[in-house]
Every structure is written in structure tokens, then in C-alpha cells.
Protein backbone atom coordinates (compact mmCIF):
# COMPACT_ATOMS: atom_id res chain seq x y z
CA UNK A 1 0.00 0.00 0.00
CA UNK A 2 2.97 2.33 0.83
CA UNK A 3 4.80 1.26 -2.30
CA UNK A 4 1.50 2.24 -4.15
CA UNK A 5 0.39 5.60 -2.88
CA UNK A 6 4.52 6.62 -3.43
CA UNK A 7 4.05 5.45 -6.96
CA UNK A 8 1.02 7.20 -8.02
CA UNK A 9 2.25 10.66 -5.98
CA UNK A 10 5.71 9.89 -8.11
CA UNK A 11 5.06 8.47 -11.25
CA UNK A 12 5.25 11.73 -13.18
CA UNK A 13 8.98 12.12 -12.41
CA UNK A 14 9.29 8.24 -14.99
CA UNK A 15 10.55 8.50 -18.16
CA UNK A 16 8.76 5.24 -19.57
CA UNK A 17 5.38 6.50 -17.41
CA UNK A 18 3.33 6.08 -20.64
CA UNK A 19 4.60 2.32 -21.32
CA UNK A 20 4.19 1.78 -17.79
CA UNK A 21 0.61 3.09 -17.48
CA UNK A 22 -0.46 0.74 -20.39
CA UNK A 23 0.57 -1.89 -18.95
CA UNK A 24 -0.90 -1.07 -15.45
CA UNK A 25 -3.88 -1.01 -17.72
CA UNK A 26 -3.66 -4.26 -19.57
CA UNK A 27 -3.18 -5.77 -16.33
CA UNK A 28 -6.66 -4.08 -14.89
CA UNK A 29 -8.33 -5.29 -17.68
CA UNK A 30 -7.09 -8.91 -17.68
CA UNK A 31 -8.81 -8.88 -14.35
CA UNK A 32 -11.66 -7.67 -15.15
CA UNK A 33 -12.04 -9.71 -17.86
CA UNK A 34 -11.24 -12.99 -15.51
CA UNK A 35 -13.60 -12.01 -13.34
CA UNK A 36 -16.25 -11.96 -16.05
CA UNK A 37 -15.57 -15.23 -16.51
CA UNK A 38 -15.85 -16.55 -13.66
CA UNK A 39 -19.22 -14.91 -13.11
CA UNK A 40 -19.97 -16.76 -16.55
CA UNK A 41 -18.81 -20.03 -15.53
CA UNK A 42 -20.73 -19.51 -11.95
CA UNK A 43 -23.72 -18.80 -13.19
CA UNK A 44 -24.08 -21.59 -15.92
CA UNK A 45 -23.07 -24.43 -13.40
CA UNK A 46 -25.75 -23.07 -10.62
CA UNK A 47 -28.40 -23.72 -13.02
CA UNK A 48 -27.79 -27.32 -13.03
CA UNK A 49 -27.70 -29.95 -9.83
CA UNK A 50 -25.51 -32.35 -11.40
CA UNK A 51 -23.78 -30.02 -14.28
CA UNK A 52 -21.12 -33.10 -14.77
CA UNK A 53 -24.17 -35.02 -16.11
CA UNK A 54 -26.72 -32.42 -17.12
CA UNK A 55 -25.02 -29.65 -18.50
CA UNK A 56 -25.88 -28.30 -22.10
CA UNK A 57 -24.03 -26.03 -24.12
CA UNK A 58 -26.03 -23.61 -26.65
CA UNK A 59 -24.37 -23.75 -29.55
CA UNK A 60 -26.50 -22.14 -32.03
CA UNK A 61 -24.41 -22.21 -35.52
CA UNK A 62 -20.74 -22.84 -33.58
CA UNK A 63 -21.08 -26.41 -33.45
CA UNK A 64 -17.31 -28.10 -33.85
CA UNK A 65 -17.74 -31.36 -35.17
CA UNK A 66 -14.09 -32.22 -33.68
CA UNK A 67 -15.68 -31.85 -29.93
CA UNK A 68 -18.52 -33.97 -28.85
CA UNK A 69 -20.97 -32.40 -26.75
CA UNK A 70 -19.85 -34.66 -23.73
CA UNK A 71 -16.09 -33.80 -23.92
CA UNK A 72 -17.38 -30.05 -23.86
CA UNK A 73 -19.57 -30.54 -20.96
CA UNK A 74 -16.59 -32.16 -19.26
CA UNK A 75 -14.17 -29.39 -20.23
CA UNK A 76 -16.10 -26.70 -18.93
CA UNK A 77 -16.93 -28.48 -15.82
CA UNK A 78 -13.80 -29.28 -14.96
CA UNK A 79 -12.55 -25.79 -15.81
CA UNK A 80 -14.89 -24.54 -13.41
CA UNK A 81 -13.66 -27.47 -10.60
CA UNK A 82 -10.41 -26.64 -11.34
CA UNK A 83 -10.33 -23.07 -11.00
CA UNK A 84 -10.64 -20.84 -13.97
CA UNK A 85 -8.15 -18.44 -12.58
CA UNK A 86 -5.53 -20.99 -11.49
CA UNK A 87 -1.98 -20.84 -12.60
CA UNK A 88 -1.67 -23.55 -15.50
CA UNK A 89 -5.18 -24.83 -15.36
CA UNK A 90 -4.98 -25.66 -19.17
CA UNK A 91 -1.99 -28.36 -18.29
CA UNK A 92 -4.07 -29.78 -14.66
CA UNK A 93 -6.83 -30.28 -17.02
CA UNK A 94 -5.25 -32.07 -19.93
CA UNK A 95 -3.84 -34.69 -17.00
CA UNK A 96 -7.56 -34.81 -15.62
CA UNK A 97 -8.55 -35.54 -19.23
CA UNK A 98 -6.30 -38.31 -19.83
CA UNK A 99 -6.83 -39.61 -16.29
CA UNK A 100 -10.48 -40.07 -17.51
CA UNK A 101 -11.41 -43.47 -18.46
CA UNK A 102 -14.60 -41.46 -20.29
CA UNK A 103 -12.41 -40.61 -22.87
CA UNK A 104 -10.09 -43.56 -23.01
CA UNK A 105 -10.74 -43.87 -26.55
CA UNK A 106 -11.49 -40.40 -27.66
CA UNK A 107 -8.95 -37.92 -29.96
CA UNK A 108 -9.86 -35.27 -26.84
CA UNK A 109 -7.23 -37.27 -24.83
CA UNK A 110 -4.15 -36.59 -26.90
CA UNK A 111 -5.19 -32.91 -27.19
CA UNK A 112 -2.53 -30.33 -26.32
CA UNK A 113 -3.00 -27.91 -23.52
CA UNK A 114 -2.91 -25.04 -26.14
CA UNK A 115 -5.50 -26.63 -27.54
CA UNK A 116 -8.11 -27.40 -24.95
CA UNK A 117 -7.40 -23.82 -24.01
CA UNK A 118 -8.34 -22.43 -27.08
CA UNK A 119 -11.51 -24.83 -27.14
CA UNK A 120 -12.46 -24.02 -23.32
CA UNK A 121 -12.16 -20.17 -24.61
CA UNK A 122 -15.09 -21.01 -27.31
CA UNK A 123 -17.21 -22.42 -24.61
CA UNK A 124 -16.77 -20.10 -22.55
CA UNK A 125 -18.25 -17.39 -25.42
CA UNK A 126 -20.90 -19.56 -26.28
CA UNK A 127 -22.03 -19.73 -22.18
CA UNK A 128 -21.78 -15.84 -22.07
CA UNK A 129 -23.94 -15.22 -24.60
CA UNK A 130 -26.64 -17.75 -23.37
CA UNK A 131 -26.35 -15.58 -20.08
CA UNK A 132 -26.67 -12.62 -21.68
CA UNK A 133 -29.40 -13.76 -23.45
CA UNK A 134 -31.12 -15.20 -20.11
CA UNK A 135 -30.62 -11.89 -18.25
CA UNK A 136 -32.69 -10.28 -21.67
CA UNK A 137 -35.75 -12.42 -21.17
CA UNK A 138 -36.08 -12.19 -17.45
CA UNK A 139 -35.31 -8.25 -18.23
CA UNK A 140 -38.56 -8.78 -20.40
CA UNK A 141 -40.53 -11.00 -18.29
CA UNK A 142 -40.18 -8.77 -14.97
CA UNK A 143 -41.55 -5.92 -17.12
CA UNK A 144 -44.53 -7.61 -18.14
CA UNK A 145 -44.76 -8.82 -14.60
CA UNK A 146 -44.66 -5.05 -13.38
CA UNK A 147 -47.14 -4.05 -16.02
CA UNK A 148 -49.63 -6.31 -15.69
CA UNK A 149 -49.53 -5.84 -11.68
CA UNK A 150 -50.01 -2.10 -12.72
CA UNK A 151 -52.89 -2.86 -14.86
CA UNK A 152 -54.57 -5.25 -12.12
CA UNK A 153 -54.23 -2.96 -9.58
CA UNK A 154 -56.08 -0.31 -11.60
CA UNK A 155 -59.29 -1.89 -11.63
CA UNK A 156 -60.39 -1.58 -8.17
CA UNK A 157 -59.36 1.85 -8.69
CA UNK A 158 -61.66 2.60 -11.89
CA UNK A 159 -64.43 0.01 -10.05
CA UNK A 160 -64.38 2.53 -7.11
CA UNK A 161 -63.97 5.46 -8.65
CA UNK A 162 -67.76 4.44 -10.51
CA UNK A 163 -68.68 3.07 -7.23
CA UNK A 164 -68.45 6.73 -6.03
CA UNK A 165 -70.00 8.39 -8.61
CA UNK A 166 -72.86 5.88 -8.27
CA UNK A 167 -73.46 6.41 -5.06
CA UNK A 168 -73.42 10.47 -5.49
CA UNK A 169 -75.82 9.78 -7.99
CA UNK A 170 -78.10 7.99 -5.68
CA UNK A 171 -77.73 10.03 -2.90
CA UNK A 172 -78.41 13.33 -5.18
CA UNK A 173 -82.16 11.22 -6.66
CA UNK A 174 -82.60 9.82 -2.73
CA UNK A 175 -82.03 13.91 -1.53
CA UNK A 176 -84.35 15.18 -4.19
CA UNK A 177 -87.35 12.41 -3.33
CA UNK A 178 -86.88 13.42 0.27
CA UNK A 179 -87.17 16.78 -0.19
CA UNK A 180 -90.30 16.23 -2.25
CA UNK A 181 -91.69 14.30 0.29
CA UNK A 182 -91.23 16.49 3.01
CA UNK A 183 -92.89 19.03 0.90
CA UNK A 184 -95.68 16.89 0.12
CA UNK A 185 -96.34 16.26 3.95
CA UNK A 186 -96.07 20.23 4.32
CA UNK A 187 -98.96 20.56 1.88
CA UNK A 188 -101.28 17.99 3.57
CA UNK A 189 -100.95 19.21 6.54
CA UNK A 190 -101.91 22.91 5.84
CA UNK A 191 -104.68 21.94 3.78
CA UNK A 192 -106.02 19.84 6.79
CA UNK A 193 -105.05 23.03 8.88
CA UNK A 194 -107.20 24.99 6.79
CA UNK A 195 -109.88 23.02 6.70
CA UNK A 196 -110.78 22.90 10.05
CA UNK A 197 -111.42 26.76 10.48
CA UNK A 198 -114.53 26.43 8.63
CA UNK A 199 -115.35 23.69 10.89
CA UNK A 200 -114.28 25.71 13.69
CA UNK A 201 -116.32 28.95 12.76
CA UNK A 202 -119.72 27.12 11.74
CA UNK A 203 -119.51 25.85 15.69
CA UNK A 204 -119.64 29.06 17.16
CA UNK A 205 -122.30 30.43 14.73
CA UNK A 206 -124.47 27.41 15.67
CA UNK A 207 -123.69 27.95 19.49
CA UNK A 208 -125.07 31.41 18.99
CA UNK A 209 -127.82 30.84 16.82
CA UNK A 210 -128.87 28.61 19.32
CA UNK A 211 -128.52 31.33 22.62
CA UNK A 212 -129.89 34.23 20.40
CA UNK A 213 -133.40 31.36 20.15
CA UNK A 214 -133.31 30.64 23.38
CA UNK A 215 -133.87 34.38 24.42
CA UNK A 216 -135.76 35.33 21.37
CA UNK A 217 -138.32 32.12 23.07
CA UNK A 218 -137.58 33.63 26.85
């Protein structure tokens, strides 16, 4: 850590600082790009519980007709076993392919390091793209997902929205026959109000046509 922060404070004062730079920079990138790979290779042996036996590779139009499918399931598997990243992995895997008695008989045990590696480097295109192309469709799928939750969870809203305006309406008609009813009961009862005054007056006048005969016979 010293060594590095006195670098990077001093570097300007190098005479070969842009050589030096690019190769600080090839470096970062180599292990980026192993890094990738490993990711890759993670990935496309945690979809499988038994990837030594189950493991498919997606071709598409790269099929080799010099690799059978098995010895590519078993390369790739046993890179990943192995350690992608691992310090002359290509050579530990050429021994674990001729300690194989799968392949006792097959031209993938007198392959060459160099050329396993460069076969392994195929695969290991070929599994990145079916990742990438994985990640796409669940990219897809969770959108639908999202939209159609969206869309579901609208309809209650619309449903009560209508509710409401339902229930305005029927509130406004129920307001307007109440108010018609109470003025209908206002109306009976002042015509019943006024109906007994007549009934009222013709009373008296009979009360006093009676006392005004009564003296008229005293």
C-alpha cells in the first residue's frame, strides 16, 4: 500500500510513465475480464444440480464437429472445478482428461493444452452469450410482470372510482325524493289546517244561533 500511494504521488517524475501506465492497464483489464468469466462459468453451473451429467451447451451455428458435446460438458466443468483463474489450469486439465477413463478412446485425450485452451475459450463465449441472453428475457418478463400488476391494480381503482360516482348519484335522486316528500307532507298538513277553520267557525255560529233562540223564546 505504501509502495503504491509513493508510486502514483511519483510516477510523473518516470521516463517510460506512458509504457508503464499501459501496462498497469492491460493488467486491470485482464482482471476484469477474468472475473467476467468466472461470473460466466458460476452462473451456468448453478443452473444445473448435477452439471457433470446435465449440462448443455447452446451452440446455435458454432457447433465443432471435432468436440462432442460430452467432452465439452466435461471441459467446462472441470474448468470450473479446477479453477478458472488458477496458474496452469490448461496443463491440470489435460492430465484430468487423460486420467479419464470417459475418454479412453477419444482424440480429446491426446489434445494439447494449447489446444483445450483455445476450445475451453469457445465455450466459454458460447455460455456468455446464453447468459446474456437469459438476463434479456427475465429483463422482459419482470416488465410484463410489473405491467400487468399495474394494470390489475387499476381496476379496483376505476371500479371505485364508478362506485363513487354511483353512489353520489343515488344520494343526489334519494335527496331530491326526500325533499319532495317532506314538501308533500307540508302541503297535507296545511290543507287539513285549513280546513278545520270552517269547521271551527260554523260551531260558534251554531252555538249562537242557538242562545240568540233561546232568548228570542224567553
Amino acid at each position: 500500500m505504501e509502495y503504491s500511494a509513493v508510486f502514483w504521488e511519483r510516477c510523473h517524475e518516470l521516463q517510460d510513465i506512458d509504457n508503464i501506465m499501459a501496462q498497469i492497464e492491460r493488467g486491470e483489464t485482464e482482471i476484469q475480464r477474468r472475473l467476467s468469466i468466472k461470473k460466466a462459468l458460476d452462473a451456468k453451473m448453478a443452473r444445473y444440480r448435477e452439471p457433470f451429467h446435465q449440462l448443455r451447451i447452446s451452440y446455435g451455428t458454432n457447433k465443432n464437429k471435432n468436440y462432442k458435446e460430452d467432452e465439452d460438458r466435461f471441459l467446462v466443468c472441470m474448468l470450473h472445478k479446477l479453477g478458472f483463474d488458477k496458474e496452469n489450469v490448461y496443463e491440470e486439465l489435460r492430465a484430468a482428461v487423460q486420467a479419464s477413463e470417459q475418454f479412453r478412446d477419444s482424440l480429446l485425450k491426446w489434445r494439447t493444452a494449447t489446444e483445450l485452451q483455445r476450445r475451453c475459450n469457445t465455450l466459454i463465449t458460447l455460455i456468455e452469450r446464453e447468459n446474456a441472453e437469459l438476463e434479456e428475457r427475465e429483463k422482459i418478463n419482470k416488465k410484463k410482470e410489473v405491467s400487468k400488476s399495474s394494470n390489475l391494480g387499476g381496476i379496483p381503482v376505476q371500479i371505485s372510482s364508478k362506485s363513487s360516482q354511483k353512489r353520489k348519484k343515488d344520494t343526489s335522486a334519494g335527496g331530491i325524493q326526500k325533499i319532495e316528500k317532506i314538501d308533500k307532507e307540508k302541503k297535507v298538513s296545511k290543507s287539513s289546517n285549513l280546513g278545520g277553520i270552517p269547521a271551527q267557525i260554523s260551531s260558534k255560529s251554531s252555538q249562537k244561533l242557538k242562545k240568540d233562540i233561546s232568548v228570542g223564546g224567553v
